[in-house]
N, C-alpha and C. Protein backbone atom coordinates (compact mmCIF):
# COMPACT_ATOMS: atom_id res chain seq x y z
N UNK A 1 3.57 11.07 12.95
CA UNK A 1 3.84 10.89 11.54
C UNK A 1 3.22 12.04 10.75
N UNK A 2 4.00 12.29 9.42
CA UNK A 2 3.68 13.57 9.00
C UNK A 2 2.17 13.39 8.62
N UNK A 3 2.00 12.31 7.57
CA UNK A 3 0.77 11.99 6.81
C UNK A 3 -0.15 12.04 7.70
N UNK A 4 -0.24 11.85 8.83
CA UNK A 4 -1.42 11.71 9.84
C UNK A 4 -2.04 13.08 10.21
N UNK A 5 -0.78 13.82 9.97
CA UNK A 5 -1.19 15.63 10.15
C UNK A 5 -1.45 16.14 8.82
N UNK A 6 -1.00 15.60 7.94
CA UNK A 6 -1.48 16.28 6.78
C UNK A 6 -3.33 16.20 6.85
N UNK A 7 -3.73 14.65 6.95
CA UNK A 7 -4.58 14.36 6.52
C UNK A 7 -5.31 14.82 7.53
N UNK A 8 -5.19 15.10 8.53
CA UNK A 8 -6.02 15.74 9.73
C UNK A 8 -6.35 17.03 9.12
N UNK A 9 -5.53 17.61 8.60
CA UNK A 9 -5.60 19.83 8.11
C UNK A 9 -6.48 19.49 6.60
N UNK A 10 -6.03 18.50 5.95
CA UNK A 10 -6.95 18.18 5.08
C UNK A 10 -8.06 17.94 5.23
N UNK A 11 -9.00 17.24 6.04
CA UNK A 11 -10.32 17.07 6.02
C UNK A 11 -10.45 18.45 6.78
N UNK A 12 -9.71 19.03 8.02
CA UNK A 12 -10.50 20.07 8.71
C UNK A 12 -10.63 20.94 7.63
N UNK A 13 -10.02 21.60 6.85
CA UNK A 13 -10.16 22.54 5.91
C UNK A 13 -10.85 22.34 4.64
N UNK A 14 -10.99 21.08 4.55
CA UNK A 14 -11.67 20.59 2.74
C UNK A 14 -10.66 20.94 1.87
N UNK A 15 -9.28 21.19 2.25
CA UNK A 15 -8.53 21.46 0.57
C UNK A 15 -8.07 20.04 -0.10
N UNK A 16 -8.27 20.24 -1.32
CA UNK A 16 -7.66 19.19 -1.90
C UNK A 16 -6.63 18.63 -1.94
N UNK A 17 -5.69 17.60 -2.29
CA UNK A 17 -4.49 16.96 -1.52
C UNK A 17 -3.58 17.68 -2.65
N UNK A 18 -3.81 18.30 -4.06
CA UNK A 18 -3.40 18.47 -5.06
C UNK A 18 -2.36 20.21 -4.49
N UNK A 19 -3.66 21.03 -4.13
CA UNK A 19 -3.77 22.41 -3.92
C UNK A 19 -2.65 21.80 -2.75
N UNK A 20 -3.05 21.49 -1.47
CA UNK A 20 -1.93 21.29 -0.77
C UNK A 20 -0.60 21.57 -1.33
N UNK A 21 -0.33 19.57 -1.75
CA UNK A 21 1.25 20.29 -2.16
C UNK A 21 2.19 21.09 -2.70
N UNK A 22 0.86 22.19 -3.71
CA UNK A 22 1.40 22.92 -4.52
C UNK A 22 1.72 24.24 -3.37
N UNK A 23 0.50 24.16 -2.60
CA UNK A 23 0.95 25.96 -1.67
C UNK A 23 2.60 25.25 -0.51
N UNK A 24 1.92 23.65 -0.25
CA UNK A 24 2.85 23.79 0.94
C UNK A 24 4.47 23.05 0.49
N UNK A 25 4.33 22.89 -0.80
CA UNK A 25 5.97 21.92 -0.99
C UNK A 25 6.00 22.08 -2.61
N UNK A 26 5.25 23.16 -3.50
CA UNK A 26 5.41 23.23 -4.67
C UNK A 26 5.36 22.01 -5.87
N UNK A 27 4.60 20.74 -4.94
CA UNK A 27 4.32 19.65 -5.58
C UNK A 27 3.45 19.22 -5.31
N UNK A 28 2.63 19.26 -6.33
CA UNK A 28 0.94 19.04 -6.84
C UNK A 28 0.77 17.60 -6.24
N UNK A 29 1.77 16.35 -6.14
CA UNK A 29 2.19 14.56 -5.92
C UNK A 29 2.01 14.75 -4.60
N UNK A 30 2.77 15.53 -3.57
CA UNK A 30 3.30 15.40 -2.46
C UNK A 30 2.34 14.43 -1.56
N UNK A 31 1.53 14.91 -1.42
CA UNK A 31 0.27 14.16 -0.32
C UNK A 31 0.02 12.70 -0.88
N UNK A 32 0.09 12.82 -2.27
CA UNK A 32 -0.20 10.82 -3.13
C UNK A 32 1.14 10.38 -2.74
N UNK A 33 2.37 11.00 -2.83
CA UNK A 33 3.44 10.14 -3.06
C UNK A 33 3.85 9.97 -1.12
N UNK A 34 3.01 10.92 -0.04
CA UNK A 34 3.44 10.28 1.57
C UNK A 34 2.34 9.25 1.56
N UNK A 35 1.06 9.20 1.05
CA UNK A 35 0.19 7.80 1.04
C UNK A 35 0.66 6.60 0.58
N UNK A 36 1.75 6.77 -0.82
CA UNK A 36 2.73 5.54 -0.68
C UNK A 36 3.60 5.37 -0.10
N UNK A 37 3.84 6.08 0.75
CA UNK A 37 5.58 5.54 1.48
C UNK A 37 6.21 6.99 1.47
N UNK A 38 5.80 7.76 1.25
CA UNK A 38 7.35 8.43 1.19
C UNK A 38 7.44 9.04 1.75
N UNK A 39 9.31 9.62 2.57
CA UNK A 39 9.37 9.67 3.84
C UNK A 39 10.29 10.93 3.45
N UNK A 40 9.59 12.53 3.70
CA UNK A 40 9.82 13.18 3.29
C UNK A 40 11.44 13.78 4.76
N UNK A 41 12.46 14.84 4.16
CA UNK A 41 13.63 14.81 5.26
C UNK A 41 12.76 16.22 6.12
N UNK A 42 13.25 16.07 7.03
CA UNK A 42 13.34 16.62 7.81
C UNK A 42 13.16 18.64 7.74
N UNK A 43 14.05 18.86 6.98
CA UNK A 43 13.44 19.95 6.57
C UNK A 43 12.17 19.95 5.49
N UNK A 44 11.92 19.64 4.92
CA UNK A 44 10.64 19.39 4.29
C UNK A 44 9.43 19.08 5.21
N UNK A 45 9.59 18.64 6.37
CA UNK A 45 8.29 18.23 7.20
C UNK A 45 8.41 19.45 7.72
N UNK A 46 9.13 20.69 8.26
CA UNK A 46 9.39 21.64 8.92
C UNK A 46 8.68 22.55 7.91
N UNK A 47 8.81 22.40 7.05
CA UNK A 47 8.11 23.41 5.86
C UNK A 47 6.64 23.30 5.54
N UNK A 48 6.54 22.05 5.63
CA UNK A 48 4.62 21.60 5.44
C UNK A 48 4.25 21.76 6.86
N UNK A 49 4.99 21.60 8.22
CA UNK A 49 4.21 21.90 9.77
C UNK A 49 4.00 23.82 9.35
N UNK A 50 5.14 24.34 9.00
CA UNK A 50 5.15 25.48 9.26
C UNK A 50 3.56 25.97 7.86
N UNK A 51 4.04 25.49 6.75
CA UNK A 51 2.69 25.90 6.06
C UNK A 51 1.35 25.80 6.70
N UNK A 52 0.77 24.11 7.51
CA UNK A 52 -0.35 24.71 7.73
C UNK A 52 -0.09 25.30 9.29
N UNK A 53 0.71 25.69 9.86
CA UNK A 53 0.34 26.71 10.90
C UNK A 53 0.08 28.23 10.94
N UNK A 54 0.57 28.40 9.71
CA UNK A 54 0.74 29.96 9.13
C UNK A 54 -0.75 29.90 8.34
N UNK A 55 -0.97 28.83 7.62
CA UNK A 55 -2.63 29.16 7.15
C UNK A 55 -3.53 28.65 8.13
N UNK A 56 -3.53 28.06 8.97
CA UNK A 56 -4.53 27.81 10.22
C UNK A 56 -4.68 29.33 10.78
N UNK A 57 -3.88 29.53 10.93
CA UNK A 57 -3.51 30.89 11.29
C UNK A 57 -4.01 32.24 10.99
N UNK A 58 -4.08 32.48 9.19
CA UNK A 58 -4.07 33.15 8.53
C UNK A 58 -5.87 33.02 8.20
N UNK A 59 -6.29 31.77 8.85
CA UNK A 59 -8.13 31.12 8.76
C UNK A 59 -8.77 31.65 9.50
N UNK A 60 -8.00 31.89 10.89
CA UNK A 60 -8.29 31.90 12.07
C UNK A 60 -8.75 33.49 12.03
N UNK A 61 -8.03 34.41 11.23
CA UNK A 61 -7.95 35.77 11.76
C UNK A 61 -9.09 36.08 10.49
N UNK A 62 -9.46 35.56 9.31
CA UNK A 62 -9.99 36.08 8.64
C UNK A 62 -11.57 35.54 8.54
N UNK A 63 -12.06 34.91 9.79
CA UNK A 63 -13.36 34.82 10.45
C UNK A 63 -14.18 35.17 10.54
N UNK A 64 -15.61 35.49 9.77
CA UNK A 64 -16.17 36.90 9.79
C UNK A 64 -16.44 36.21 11.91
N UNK A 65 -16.84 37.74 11.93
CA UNK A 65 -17.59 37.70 13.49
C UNK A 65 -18.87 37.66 13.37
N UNK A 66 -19.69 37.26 14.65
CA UNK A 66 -20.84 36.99 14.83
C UNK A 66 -21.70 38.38 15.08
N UNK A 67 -22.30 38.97 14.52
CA UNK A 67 -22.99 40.72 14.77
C UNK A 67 -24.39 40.51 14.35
């Protein structure tokens, strides 16, 4: 289920549920309105997987190193 991954990238990262929907679906609601029910299509879940894999991603590389 999507919400279960949202809320997983959400606590790992600390972003707010607000900031979310705005970078990953241009709606500030998105994350309140899948906590009530809502059952976003199919391309839309393809767009929020692909958002946080591209910023997991984009976390990953900008790491300082250990020196």
């Amino acid at each position: 289920m999507l919400i279960r991954k949202v809320e997983a990238f959400l606590r790992k990262t600390g972003m707010p549920a607000t900031k979310f929907g705005r970078l990953a679906t241009h709606d500030p609601r998105f994350v309140f309105d899948l906590r009530n029910g809502r059952l976003p299509r199919t391309r839309m879940e393809h767009r929020v997987e692909h958002f946080m894999n591209t910023y997991r991603e984009s976390m990953h590389d900008f790491q300082p190193s250990a020196s």
